[in-house]
C-alpha atoms as a PDB file:
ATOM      1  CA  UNK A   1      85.265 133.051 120.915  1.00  0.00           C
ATOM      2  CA  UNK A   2      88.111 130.600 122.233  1.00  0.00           C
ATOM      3  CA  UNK A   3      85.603 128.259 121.894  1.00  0.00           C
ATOM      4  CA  UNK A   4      85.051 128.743 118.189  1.00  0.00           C
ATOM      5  CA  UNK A   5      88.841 128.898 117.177  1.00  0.00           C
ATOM      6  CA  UNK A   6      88.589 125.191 118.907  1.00  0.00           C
ATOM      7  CA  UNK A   7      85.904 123.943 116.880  1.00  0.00           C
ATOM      8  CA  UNK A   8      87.869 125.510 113.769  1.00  0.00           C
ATOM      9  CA  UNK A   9      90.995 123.879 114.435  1.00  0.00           C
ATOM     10  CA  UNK A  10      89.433 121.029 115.132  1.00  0.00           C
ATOM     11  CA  UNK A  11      87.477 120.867 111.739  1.00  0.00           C
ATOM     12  CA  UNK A  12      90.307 121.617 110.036  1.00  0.00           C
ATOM     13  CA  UNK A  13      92.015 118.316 111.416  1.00  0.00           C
ATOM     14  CA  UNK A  14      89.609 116.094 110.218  1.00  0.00           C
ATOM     15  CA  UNK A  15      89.924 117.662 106.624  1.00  0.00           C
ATOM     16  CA  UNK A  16      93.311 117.054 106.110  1.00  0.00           C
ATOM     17  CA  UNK A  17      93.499 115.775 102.676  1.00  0.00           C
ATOM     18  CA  UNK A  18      96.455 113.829 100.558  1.00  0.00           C
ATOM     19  CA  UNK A  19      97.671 114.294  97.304  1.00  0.00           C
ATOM     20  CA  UNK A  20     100.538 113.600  95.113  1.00  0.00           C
ATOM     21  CA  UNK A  21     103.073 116.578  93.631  1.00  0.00           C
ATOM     22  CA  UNK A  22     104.660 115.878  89.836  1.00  0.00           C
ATOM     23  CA  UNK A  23     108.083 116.637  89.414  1.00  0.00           C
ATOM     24  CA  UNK A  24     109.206 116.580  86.283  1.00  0.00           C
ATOM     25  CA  UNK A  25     112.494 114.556  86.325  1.00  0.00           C
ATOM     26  CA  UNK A  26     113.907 113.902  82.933  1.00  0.00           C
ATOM     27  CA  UNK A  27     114.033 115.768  79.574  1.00  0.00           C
ATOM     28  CA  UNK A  28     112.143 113.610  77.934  1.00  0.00           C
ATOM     29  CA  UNK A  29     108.498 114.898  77.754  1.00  0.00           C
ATOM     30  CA  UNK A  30     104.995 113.723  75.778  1.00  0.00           C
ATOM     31  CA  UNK A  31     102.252 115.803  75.365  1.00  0.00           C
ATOM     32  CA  UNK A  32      99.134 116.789  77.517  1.00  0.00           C
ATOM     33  CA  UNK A  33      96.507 114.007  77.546  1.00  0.00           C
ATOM     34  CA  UNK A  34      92.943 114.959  78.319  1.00  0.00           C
ATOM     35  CA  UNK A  35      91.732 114.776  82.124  1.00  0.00           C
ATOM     36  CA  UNK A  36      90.316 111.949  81.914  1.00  0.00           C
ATOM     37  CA  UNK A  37      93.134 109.798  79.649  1.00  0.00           C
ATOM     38  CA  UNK A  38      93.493 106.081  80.768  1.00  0.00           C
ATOM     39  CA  UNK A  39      96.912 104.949  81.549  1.00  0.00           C
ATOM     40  CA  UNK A  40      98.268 101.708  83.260  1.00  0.00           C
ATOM     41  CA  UNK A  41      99.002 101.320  87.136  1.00  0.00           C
ATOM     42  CA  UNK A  42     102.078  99.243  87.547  1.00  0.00           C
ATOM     43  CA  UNK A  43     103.866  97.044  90.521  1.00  0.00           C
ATOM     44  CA  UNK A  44     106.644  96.130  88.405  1.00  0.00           C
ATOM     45  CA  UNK A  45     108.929  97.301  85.292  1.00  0.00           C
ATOM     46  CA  UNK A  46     107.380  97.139  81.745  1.00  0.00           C
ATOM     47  CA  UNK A  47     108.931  94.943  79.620  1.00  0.00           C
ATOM     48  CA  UNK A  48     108.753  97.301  76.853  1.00  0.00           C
ATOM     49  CA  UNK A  49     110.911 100.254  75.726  1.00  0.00           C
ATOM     50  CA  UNK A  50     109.495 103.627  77.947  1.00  0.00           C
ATOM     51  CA  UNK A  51     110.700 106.748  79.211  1.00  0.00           C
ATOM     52  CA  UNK A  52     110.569 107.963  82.392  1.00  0.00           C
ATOM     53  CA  UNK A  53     108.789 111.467  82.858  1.00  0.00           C
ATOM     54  CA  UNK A  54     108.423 112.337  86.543  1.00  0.00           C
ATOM     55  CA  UNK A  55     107.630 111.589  89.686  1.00  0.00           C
ATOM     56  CA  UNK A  56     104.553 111.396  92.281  1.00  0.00           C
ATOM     57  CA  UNK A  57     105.300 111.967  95.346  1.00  0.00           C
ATOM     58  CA  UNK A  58     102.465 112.178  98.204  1.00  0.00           C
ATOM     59  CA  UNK A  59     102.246 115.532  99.674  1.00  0.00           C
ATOM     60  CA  UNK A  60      99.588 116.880 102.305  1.00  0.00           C
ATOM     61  CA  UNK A  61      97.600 119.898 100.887  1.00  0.00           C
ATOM     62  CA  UNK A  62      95.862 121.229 104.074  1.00  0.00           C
ATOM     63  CA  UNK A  63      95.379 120.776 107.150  1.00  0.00           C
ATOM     64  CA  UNK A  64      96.582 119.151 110.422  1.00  0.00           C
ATOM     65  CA  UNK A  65      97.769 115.687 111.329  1.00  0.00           C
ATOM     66  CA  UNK A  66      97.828 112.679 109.219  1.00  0.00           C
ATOM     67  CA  UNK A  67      96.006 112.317 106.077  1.00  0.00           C
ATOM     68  CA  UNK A  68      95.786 108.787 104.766  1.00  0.00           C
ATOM     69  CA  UNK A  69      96.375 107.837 101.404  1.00  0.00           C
ATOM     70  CA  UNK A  70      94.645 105.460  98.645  1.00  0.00           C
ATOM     71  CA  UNK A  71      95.762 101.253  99.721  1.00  0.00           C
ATOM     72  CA  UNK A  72      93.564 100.539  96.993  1.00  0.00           C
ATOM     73  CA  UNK A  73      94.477 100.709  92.855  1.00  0.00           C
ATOM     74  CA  UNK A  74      91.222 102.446  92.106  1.00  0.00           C
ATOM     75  CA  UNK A  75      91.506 105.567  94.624  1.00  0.00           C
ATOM     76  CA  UNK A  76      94.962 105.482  93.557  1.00  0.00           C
ATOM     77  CA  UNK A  77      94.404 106.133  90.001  1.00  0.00           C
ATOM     78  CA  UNK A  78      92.319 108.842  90.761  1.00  0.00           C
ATOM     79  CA  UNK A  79      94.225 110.483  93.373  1.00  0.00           C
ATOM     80  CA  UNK A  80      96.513 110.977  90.306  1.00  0.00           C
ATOM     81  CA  UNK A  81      94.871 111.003  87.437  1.00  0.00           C
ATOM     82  CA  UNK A  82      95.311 114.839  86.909  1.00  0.00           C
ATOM     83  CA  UNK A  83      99.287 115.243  86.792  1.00  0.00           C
ATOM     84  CA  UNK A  84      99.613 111.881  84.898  1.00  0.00           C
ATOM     85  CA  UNK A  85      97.106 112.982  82.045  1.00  0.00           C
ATOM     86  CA  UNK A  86      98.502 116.842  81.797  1.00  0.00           C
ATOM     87  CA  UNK A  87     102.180 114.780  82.073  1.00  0.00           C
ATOM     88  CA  UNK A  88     101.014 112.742  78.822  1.00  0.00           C
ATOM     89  CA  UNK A  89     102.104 109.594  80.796  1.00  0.00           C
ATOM     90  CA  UNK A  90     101.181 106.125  79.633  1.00  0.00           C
ATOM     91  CA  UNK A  91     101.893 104.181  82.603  1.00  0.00           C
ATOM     92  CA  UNK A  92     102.601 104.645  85.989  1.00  0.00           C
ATOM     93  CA  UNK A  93     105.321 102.777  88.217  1.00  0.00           C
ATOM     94  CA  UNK A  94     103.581 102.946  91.796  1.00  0.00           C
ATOM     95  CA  UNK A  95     105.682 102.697  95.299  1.00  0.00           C
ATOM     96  CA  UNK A  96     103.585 100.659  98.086  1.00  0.00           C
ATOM     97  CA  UNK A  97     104.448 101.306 101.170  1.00  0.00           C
ATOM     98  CA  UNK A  98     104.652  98.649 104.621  1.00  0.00           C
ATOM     99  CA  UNK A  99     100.644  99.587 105.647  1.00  0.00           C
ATOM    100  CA  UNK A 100      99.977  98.970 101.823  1.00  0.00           C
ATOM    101  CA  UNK A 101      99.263 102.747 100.707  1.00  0.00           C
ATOM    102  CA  UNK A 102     100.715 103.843  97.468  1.00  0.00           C
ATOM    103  CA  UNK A 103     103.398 106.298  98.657  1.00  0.00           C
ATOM    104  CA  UNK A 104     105.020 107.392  95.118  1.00  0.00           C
ATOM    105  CA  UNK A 105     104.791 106.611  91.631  1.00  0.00           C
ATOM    106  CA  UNK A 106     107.237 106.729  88.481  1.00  0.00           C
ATOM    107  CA  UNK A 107     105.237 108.418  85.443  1.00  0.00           C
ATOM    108  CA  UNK A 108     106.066 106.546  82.464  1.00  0.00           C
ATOM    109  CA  UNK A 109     105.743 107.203  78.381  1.00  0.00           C
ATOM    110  CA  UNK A 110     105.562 104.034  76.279  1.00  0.00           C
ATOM    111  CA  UNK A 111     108.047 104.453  73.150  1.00  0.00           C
ATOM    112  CA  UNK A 112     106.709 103.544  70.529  1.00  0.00           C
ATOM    113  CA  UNK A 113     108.523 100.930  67.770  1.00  0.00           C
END
Protein backbone atom coordinates (compact mmCIF):
# COMPACT_ATOMS: atom_id res chain seq x y z
CA UNK A 1 0.00 0.00 0.00
CA UNK A 2 2.85 2.57 1.04
CA UNK A 3 4.25 1.50 -1.93
CA UNK A 4 1.41 2.58 -4.17
CA UNK A 5 0.82 6.09 -2.50
CA UNK A 6 4.73 6.38 -3.71
CA UNK A 7 4.18 5.56 -7.16
CA UNK A 8 1.05 8.05 -6.99
CA UNK A 9 2.88 10.86 -5.72
CA UNK A 10 5.39 10.26 -7.81
CA UNK A 11 3.17 10.28 -11.04
CA UNK A 12 1.62 13.11 -10.00
CA UNK A 13 5.10 15.03 -10.06
CA UNK A 14 5.84 14.39 -13.40
CA UNK A 15 2.31 15.75 -14.47
CA UNK A 16 2.60 18.96 -13.17
CA UNK A 17 1.29 21.14 -15.82
CA UNK A 18 1.50 25.21 -16.47
CA UNK A 19 -0.93 27.54 -17.44
CA UNK A 20 -1.71 31.13 -17.48
CA UNK A 21 -4.79 32.84 -15.22
CA UNK A 22 -6.69 36.12 -16.95
CA UNK A 23 -7.36 38.84 -14.81
CA UNK A 24 -9.33 41.22 -16.05
CA UNK A 25 -7.62 44.59 -15.28
CA UNK A 26 -9.30 47.53 -16.84
CA UNK A 27 -12.91 48.53 -17.71
CA UNK A 28 -12.48 48.49 -20.99
CA UNK A 29 -13.75 45.15 -22.46
CA UNK A 30 -14.36 43.61 -26.31
CA UNK A 31 -16.33 40.83 -26.96
CA UNK A 32 -15.81 36.95 -26.92
CA UNK A 33 -13.84 35.77 -29.98
CA UNK A 34 -14.23 32.17 -31.04
CA UNK A 35 -11.64 29.50 -29.58
CA UNK A 36 -9.74 29.42 -32.11
CA UNK A 37 -9.48 33.52 -33.05
CA UNK A 38 -5.94 34.60 -34.28
CA UNK A 39 -4.40 37.42 -32.48
CA UNK A 40 -0.77 38.88 -32.52
CA UNK A 41 2.12 37.83 -30.02
CA UNK A 42 4.11 40.88 -29.17
CA UNK A 43 7.81 41.74 -27.62
CA UNK A 44 7.24 45.30 -27.79
CA UNK A 45 4.43 48.19 -27.67
CA UNK A 46 2.12 48.61 -30.75
CA UNK A 47 2.44 51.62 -32.36
CA UNK A 48 -1.16 51.92 -32.77
CA UNK A 49 -4.01 53.17 -30.53
CA UNK A 50 -5.14 49.82 -28.13
CA UNK A 51 -6.57 49.13 -24.93
CA UNK A 52 -5.39 47.13 -22.43
CA UNK A 53 -7.79 44.24 -21.20
CA UNK A 54 -6.03 41.94 -18.74
CA UNK A 55 -3.43 40.11 -17.75
CA UNK A 56 -1.73 36.48 -18.09
CA UNK A 57 -0.09 35.48 -15.52
CA UNK A 58 1.49 31.78 -15.34
CA UNK A 59 -0.06 29.75 -12.70
CA UNK A 60 0.54 25.90 -11.91
CA UNK A 61 -2.76 23.87 -12.20
CA UNK A 62 -1.74 20.52 -10.56
CA UNK A 63 0.61 18.87 -9.27
CA UNK A 64 4.05 18.92 -7.55
CA UNK A 65 7.30 20.68 -8.28
CA UNK A 66 8.16 22.75 -11.19
CA UNK A 67 6.26 22.84 -14.31
CA UNK A 68 8.02 24.49 -17.20
CA UNK A 69 6.54 26.85 -19.39
CA UNK A 70 6.41 27.54 -23.36
CA UNK A 71 10.33 29.42 -24.45
CA UNK A 72 8.94 29.13 -27.74
CA UNK A 73 6.13 31.72 -29.57
CA UNK A 74 4.16 28.80 -30.91
CA UNK A 75 3.51 26.78 -27.49
CA UNK A 76 3.04 30.13 -26.19
CA UNK A 77 0.18 31.08 -28.25
CA UNK A 78 -1.46 28.08 -27.47
CA UNK A 79 -0.86 27.86 -23.90
CA UNK A 80 -3.14 30.97 -24.12
CA UNK A 81 -5.14 30.94 -26.75
CA UNK A 82 -8.34 30.20 -24.65
CA UNK A 83 -8.51 33.36 -22.21
CA UNK A 84 -7.23 35.67 -25.04
CA UNK A 85 -10.07 34.55 -27.55
CA UNK A 86 -13.05 34.45 -24.72
CA UNK A 87 -11.13 38.05 -23.60
CA UNK A 88 -11.82 39.30 -27.35
CA UNK A 89 -8.10 40.39 -27.33
CA UNK A 90 -6.32 41.38 -30.50
CA UNK A 91 -2.87 41.27 -29.43
CA UNK A 92 -0.94 40.13 -26.75
CA UNK A 93 2.07 41.98 -24.92
CA UNK A 94 4.22 38.86 -23.70
CA UNK A 95 6.84 39.05 -20.56
CA UNK A 96 10.10 36.77 -21.26
CA UNK A 97 11.70 35.83 -18.57
CA UNK A 98 15.98 35.34 -17.91
CA UNK A 99 15.74 31.27 -19.07
CA UNK A 100 13.64 32.70 -22.07
CA UNK A 101 10.04 31.31 -21.01
CA UNK A 102 7.16 33.60 -21.48
CA UNK A 103 6.24 34.38 -17.85
CA UNK A 104 3.17 36.95 -18.40
CA UNK A 105 1.44 38.64 -21.04
CA UNK A 106 -0.61 42.05 -21.43
CA UNK A 107 -3.99 41.22 -23.43
CA UNK A 108 -4.51 43.92 -25.78
CA UNK A 109 -7.72 45.30 -28.01
CA UNK A 110 -6.75 47.23 -31.15
CA UNK A 111 -9.00 50.55 -31.34
CA UNK A 112 -10.12 50.98 -34.18
CA UNK A 113 -9.90 54.64 -36.24
Amino acid sequence: MGLRIVAVITLAAGCASASYRYSRTTSASAPAKAASCEFDVLTTRPSQPYDELGVLERWYKAGFGGASFPSDVTAFREAIRGPVCQAGADAVLAEVDAQGSYVRGTALRYRTP
